[in-house]
Protein backbone atom coordinates (compact mmCIF):
# COMPACT_ATOMS: atom_id res chain seq x y z
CA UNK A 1 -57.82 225.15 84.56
CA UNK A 2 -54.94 226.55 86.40
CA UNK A 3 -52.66 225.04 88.85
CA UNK A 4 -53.44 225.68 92.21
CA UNK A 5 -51.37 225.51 95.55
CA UNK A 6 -52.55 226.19 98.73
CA UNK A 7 -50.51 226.49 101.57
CA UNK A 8 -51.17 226.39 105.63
CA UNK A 9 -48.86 226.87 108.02
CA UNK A 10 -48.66 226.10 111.74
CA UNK A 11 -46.69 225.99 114.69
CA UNK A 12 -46.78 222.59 117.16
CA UNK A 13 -44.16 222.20 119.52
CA UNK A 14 -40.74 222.57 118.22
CA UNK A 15 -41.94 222.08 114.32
CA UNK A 16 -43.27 223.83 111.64
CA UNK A 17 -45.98 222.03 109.57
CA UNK A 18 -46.51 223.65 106.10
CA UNK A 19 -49.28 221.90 104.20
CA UNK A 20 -49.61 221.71 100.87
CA UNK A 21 -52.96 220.79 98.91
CA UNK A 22 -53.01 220.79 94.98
CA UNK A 23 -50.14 221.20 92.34
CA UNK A 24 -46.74 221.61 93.15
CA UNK A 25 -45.20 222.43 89.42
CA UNK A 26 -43.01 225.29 88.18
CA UNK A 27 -45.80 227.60 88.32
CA UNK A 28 -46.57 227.08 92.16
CA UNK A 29 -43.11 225.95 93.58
CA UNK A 30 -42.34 229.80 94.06
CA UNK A 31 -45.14 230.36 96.46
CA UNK A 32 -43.69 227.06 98.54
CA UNK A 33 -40.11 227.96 98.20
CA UNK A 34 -40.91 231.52 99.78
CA UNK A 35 -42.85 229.64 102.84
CA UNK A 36 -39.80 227.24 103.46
CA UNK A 37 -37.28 230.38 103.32
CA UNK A 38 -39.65 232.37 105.27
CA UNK A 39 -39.47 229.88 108.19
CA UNK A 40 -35.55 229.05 107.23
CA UNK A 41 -34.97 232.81 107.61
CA UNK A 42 -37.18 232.92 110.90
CA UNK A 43 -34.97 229.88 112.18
CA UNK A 44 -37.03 227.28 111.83
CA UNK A 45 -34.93 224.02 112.79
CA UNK A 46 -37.72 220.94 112.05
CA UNK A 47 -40.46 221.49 108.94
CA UNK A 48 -42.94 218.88 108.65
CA UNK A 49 -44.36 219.14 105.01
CA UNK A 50 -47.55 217.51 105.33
CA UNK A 51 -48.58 215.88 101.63
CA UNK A 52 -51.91 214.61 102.18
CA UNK A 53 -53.73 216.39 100.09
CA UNK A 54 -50.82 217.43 97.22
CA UNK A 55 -52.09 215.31 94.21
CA UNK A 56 -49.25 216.20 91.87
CA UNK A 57 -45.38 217.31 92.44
CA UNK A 58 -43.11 217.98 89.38
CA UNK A 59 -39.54 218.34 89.42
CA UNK A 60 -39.55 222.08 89.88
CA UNK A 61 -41.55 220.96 93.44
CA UNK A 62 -38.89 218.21 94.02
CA UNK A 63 -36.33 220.56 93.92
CA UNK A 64 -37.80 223.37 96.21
CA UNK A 65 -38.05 220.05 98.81
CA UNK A 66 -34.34 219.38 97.98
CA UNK A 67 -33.60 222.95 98.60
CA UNK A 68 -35.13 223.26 102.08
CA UNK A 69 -33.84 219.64 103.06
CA UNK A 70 -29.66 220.95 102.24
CA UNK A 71 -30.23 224.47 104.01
CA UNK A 72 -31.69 222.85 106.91
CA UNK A 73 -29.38 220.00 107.39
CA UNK A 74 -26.51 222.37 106.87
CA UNK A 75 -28.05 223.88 110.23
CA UNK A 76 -28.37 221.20 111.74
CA UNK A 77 -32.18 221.07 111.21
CA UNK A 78 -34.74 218.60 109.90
CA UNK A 79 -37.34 218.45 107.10
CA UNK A 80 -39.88 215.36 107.50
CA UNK A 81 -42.41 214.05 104.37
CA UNK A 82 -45.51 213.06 106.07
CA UNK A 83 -48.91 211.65 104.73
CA UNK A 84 -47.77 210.95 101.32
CA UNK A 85 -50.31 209.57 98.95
CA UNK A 86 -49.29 207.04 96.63
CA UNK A 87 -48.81 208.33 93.33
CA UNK A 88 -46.89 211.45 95.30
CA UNK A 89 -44.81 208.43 97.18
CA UNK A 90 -44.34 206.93 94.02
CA UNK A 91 -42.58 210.06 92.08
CA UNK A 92 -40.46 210.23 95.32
CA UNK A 93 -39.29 206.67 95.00
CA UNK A 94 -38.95 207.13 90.90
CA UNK A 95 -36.69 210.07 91.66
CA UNK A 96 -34.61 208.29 94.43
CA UNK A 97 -36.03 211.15 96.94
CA UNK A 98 -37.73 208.65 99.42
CA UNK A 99 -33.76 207.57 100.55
CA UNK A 100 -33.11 211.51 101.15
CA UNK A 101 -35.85 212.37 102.85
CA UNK A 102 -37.59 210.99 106.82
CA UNK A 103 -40.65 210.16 105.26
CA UNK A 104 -43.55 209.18 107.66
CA UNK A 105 -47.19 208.15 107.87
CA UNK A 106 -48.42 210.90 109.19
CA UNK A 107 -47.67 214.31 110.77
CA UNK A 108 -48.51 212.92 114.45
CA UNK A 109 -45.63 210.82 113.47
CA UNK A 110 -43.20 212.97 112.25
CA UNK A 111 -44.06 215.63 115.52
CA UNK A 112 -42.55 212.67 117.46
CA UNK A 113 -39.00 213.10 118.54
CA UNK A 114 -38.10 209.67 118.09
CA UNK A 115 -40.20 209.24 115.04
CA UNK A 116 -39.44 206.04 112.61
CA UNK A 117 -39.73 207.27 109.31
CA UNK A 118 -41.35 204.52 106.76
């Protein structure tokens, strides 16, 4: 079987939510790196990765995420974690990630502007 990543985006409000279902490993990362630069380069300013329904992320994923999180703070932008499932939460906290990144509940969350991140 082959990894698979599939990849929505939409526009609500102010934010771009790019959803990712599947694998997230060095085989798919590319195809999510090029949606996060496409919206970087179209001057996107918040991204709201929705995670519900990723069910694996290896470090080649993690550091696409990283990626998108320094370009977009250097802009003064935002990139928000939402609806991560546990063992996907879990890898974040193994790797430290879940003190870099908002990470919230879910995306109706994160669209807040005054959004808590848990």
């Amino acid at each position: 079987m082959s990894p698979v990543l599939t990849i929505a985006e939409r526009r609500q409000g102010a934010a771009d939510i790019l959803s990712l279902k599947g694998r997230m490993d060095a085989t798919t990362s590319p195809e999510a790196e090029a949606h996060l630069t496409h919206l970087l380069d179209g001057g996107s300013r918040i991204i709201i990765v929705d995670l519900a329904d990723l069910e694996y992320i290896s470090s080649a994923g993690l550091r696409v995420l990283l990626a998108a999180l320094k370009r977009l703070k250097q802009s003064g932008g935002e990139l928000r974690l939402a609806s991560l499932q546990p063992e996907i939460r879990k890898v974040f906290e193994i790797a430290g990630f879940h003190r870099l990144f908002p990470l919230y509940p879910g995306v109706a969350e994160a669209l807040l502007p005054s959004g808590t991140p848990r």
